[in-house]
N, C-alpha and C. Protein backbone atom coordinates (compact mmCIF):
# COMPACT_ATOMS: atom_id res chain seq x y z
N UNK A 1 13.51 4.34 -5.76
CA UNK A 1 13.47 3.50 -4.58
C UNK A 1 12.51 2.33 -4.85
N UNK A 2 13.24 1.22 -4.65
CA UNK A 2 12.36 0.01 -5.26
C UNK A 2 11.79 -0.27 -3.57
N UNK A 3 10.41 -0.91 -3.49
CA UNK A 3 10.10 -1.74 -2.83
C UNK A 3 10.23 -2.96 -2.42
N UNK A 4 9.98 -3.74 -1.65
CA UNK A 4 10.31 -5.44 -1.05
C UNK A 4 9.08 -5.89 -1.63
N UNK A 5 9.06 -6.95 -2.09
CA UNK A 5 7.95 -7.70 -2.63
C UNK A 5 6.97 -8.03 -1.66
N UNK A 6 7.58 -8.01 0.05
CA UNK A 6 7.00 -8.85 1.16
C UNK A 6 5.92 -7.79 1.14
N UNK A 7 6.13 -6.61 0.88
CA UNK A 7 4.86 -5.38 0.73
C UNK A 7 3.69 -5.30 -0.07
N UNK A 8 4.01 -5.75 -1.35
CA UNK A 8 3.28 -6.34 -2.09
C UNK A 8 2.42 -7.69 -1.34
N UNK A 9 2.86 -8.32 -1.16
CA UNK A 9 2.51 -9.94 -0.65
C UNK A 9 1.15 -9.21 0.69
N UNK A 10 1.87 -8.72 1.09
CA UNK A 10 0.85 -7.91 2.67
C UNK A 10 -0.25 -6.90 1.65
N UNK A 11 0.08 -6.32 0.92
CA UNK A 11 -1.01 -5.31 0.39
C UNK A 11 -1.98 -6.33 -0.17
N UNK A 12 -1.87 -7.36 -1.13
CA UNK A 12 -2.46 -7.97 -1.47
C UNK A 12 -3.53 -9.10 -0.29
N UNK A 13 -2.79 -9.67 0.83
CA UNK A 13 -3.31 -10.05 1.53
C UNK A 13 -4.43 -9.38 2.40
N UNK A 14 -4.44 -7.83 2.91
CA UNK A 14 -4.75 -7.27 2.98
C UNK A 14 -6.26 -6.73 2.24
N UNK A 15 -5.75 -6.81 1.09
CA UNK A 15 -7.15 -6.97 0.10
C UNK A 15 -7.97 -8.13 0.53
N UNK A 16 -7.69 -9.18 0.67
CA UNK A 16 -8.13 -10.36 0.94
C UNK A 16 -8.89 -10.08 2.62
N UNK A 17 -8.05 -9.73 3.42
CA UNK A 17 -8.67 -9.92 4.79
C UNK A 17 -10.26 -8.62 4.42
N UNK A 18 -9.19 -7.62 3.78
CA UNK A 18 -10.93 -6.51 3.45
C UNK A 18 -12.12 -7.13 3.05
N UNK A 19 -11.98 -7.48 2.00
CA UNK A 19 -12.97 -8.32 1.83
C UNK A 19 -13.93 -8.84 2.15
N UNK A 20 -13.21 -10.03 2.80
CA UNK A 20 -13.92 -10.60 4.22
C UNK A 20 -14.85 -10.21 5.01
N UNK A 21 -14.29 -9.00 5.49
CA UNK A 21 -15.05 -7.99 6.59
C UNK A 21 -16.20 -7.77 5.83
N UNK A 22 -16.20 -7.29 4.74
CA UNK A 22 -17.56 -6.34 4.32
C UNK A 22 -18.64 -7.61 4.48
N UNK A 23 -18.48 -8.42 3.74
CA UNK A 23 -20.15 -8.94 4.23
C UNK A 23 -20.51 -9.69 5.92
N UNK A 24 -19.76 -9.91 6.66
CA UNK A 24 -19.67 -10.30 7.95
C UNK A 24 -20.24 -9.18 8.73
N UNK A 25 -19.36 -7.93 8.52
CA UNK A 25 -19.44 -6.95 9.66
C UNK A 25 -21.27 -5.99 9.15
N UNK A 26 -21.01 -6.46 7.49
CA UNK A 26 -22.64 -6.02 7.48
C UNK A 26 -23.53 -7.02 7.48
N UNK A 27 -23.51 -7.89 7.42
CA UNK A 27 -24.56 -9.00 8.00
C UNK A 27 -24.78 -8.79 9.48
N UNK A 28 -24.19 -8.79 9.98
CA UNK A 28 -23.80 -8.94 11.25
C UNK A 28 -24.77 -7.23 12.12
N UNK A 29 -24.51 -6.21 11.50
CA UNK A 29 -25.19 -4.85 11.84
C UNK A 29 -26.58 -5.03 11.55
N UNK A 30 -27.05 -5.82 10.09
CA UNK A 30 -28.09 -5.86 9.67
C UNK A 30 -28.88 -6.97 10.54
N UNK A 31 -28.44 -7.62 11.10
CA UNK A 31 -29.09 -8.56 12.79
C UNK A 31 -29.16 -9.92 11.95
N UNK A 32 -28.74 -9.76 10.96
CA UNK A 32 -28.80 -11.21 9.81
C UNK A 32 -27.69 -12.17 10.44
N UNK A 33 -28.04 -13.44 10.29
CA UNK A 33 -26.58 -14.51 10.24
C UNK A 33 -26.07 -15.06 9.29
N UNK A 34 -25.05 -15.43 9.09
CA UNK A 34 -24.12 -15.71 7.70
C UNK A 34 -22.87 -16.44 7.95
N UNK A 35 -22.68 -17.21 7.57
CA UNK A 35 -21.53 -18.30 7.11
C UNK A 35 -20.34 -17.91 7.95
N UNK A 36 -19.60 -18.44 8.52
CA UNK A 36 -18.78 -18.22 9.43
C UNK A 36 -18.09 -19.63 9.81
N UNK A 37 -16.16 -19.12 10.17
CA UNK A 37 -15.56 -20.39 10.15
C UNK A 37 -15.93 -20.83 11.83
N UNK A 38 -16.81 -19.76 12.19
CA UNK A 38 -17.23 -20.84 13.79
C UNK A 38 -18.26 -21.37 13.82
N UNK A 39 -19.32 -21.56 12.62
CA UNK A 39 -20.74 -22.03 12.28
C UNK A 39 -20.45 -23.90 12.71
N UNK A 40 -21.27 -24.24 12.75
CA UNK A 40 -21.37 -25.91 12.17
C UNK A 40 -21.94 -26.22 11.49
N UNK A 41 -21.66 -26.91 10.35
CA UNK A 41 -20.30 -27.15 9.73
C UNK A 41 -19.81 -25.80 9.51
N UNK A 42 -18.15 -25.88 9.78
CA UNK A 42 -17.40 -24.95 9.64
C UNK A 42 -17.40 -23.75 8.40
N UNK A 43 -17.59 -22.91 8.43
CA UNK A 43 -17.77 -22.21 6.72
C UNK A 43 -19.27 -22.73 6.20
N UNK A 44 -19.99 -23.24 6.59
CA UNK A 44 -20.95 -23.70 6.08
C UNK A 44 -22.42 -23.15 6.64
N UNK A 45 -22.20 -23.32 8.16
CA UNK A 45 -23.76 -23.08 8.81
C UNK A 45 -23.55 -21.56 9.13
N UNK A 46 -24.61 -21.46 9.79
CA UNK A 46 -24.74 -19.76 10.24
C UNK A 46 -24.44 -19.81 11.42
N UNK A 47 -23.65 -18.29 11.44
CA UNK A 47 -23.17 -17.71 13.04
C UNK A 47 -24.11 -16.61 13.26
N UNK A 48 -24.24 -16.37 14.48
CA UNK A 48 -25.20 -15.45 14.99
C UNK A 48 -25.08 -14.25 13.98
N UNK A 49 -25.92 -12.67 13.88
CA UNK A 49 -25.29 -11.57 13.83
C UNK A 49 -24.26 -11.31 15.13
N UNK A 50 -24.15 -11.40 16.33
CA UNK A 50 -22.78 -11.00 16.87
C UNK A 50 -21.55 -11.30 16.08
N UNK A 51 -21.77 -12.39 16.29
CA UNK A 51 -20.39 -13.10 15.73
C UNK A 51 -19.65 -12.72 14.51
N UNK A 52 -20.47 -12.24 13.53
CA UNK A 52 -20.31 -11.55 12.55
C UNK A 52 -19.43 -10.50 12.79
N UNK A 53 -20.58 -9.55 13.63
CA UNK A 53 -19.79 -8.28 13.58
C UNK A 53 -18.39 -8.25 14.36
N UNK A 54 -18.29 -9.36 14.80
CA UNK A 54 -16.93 -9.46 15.70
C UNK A 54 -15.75 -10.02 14.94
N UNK A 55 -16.11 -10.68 14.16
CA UNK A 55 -15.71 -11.47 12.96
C UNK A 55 -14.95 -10.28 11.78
N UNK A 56 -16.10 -9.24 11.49
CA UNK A 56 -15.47 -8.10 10.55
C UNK A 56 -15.07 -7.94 10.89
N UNK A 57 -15.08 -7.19 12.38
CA UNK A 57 -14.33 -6.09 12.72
C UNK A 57 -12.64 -6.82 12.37
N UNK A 58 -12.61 -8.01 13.25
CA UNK A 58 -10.98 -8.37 13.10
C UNK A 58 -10.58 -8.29 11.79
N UNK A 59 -11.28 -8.96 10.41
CA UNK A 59 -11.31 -9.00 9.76
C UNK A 59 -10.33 -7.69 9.13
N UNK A 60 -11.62 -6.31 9.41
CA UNK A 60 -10.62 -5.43 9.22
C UNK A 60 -9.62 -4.56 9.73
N UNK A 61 -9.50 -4.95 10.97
CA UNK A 61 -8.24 -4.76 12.08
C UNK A 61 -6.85 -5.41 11.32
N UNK A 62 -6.93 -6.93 10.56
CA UNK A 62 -6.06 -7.13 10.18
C UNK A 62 -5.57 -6.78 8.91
N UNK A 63 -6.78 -6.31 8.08
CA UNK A 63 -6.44 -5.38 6.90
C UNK A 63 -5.85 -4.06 6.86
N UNK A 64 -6.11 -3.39 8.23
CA UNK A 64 -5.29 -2.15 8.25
C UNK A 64 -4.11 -2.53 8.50
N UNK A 65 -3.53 -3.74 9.17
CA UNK A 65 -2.40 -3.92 10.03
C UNK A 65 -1.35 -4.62 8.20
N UNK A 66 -1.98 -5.18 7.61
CA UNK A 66 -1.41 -5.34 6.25
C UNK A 66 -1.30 -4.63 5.38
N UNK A 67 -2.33 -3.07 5.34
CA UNK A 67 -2.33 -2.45 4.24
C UNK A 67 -1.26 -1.25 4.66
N UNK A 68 -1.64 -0.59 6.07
CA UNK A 68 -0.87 0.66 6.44
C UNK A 68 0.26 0.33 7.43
N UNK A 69 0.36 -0.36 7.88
CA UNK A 69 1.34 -0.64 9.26
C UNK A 69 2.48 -1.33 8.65
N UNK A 70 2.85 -2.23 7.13
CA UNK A 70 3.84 -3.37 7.12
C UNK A 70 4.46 -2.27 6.11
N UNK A 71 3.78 -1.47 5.47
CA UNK A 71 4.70 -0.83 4.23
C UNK A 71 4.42 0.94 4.25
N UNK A 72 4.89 1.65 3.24
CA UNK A 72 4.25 2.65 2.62
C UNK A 72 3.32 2.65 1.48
N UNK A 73 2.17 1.89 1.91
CA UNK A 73 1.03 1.98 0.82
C UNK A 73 0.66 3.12 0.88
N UNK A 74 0.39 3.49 -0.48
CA UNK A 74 0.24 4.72 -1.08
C UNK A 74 -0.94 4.76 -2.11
N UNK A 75 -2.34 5.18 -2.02
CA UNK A 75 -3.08 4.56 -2.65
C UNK A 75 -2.89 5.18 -4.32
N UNK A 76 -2.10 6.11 -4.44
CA UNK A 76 -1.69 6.89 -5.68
C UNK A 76 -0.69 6.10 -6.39
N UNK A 77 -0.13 5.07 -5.85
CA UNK A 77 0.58 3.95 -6.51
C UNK A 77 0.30 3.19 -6.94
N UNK A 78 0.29 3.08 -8.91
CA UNK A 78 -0.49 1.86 -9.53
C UNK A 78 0.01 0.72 -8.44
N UNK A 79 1.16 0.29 -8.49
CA UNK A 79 1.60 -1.33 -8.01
C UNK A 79 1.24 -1.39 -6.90
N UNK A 80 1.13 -0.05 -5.94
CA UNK A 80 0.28 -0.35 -4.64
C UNK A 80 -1.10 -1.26 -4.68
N UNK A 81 -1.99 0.02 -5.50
CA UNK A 81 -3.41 -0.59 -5.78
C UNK A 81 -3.44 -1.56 -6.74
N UNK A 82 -2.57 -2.37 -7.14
CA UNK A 82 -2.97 -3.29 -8.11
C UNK A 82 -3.13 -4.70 -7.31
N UNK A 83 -1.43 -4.25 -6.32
CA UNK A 83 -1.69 -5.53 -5.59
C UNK A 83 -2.65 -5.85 -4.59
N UNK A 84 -3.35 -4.59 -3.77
CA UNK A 84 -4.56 -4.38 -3.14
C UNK A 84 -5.81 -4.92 -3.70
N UNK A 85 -5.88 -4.38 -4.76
CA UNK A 85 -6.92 -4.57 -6.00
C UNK A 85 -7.22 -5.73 -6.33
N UNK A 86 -6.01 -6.83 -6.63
CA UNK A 86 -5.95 -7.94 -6.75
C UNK A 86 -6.38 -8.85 -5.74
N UNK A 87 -6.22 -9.03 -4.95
CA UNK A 87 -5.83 -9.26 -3.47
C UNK A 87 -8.28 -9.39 -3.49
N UNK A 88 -8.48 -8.11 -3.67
CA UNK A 88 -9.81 -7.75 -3.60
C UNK A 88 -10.62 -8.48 -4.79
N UNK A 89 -10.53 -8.63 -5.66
CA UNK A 89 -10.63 -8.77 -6.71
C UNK A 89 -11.24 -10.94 -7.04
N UNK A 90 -9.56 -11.34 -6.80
CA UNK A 90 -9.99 -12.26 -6.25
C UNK A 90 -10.49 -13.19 -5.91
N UNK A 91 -10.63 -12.25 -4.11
CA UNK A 91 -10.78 -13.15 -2.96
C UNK A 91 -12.46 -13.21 -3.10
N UNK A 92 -12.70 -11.93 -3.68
CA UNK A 92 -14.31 -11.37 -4.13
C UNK A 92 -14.74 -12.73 -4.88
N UNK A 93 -14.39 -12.88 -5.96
CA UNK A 93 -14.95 -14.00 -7.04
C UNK A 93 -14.75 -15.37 -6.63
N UNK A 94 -13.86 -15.61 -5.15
CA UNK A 94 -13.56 -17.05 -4.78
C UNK A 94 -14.58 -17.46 -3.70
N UNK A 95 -15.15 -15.98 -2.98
CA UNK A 95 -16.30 -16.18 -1.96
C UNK A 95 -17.39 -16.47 -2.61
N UNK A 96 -17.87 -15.52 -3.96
CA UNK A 96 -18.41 -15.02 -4.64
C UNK A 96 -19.48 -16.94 -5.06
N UNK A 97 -18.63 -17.44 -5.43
CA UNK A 97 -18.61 -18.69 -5.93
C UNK A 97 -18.93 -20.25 -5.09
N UNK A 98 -18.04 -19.68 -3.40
CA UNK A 98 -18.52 -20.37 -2.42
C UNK A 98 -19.58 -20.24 -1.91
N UNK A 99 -20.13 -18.93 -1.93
CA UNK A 99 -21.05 -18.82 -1.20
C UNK A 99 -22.49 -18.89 -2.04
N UNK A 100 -21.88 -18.67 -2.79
CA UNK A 100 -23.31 -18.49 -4.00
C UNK A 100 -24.04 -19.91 -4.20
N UNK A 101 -23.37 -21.28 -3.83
CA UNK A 101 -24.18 -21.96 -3.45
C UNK A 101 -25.20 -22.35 -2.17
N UNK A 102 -24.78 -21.45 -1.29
CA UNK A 102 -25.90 -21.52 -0.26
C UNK A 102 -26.93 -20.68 -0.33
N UNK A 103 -26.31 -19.36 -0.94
CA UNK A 103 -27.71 -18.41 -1.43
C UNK A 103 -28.36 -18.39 -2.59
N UNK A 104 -28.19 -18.88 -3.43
CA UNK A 104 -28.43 -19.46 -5.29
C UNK A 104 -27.79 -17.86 -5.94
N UNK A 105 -26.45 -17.34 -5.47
CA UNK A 105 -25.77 -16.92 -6.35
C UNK A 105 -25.25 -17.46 -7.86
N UNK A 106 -24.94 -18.25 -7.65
CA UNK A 106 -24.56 -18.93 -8.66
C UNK A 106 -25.35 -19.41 -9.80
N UNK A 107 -26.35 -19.65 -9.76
CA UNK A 107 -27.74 -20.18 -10.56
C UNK A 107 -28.77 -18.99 -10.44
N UNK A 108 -28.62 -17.79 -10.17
CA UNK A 108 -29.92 -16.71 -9.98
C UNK A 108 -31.28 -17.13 -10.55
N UNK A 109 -31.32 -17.84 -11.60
CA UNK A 109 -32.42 -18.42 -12.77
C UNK A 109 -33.25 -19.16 -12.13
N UNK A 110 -32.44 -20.28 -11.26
CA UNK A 110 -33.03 -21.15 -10.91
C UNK A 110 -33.11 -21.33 -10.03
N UNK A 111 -34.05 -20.23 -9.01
CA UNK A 111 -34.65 -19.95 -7.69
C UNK A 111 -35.94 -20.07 -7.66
């Protein structure tokens, strides 16, 4: 039984919305503020900790709704978790990179 690719496309996206969540919804618990597309400048300034945690949570409301609700993800399925994985993988190294210039991720040395 082959799968629809559109499953793939959602598992992977999915990875992507996960993502997201983890540093929001823990910034956000930890009473910290952090980068947020409702900051000013957009993606740039800091949103409260609420906002955060309100921010994950959807974050990962819409990752369950892509990972378990659109298909039969199966986490025992390489092509499941690859495209999950990917998806995580990434979206990880594209934040990873954005953000690392506001916190000196990117340069650790030269703090």
């Amino acid at each position: 039984m082959t799968m629809p690719w559109t499953h793939y496309v959602s598992y992977f996206f999915g990875g992507v919305f996960l993502t997201n969540a983890v540093p929001h919804f823990v910034s956000g618990v930890m009473g910290k503020p952090f980068q947020s597309p409702f900051a000013k400048p957009r993606g740039e300034g800091l949103s409260s900790s609420t906002i955060n945690v309100l921010w994950g949570f959807l974050n990962a409301v819409i990752a369950y709704v892509l990972i378990y609700r659109s298909g039969d993800f199966e986490l025992r399925s390489s092509d499941d978790a690859i495209a999950l994985g990917l998806g995580v993988l990434l979206f990880g190294v594209l934040t990873a990179r954005l953000f690392g210039r506001f916190n000196g991720g990117n340069s650790p040395g030269n703090t």
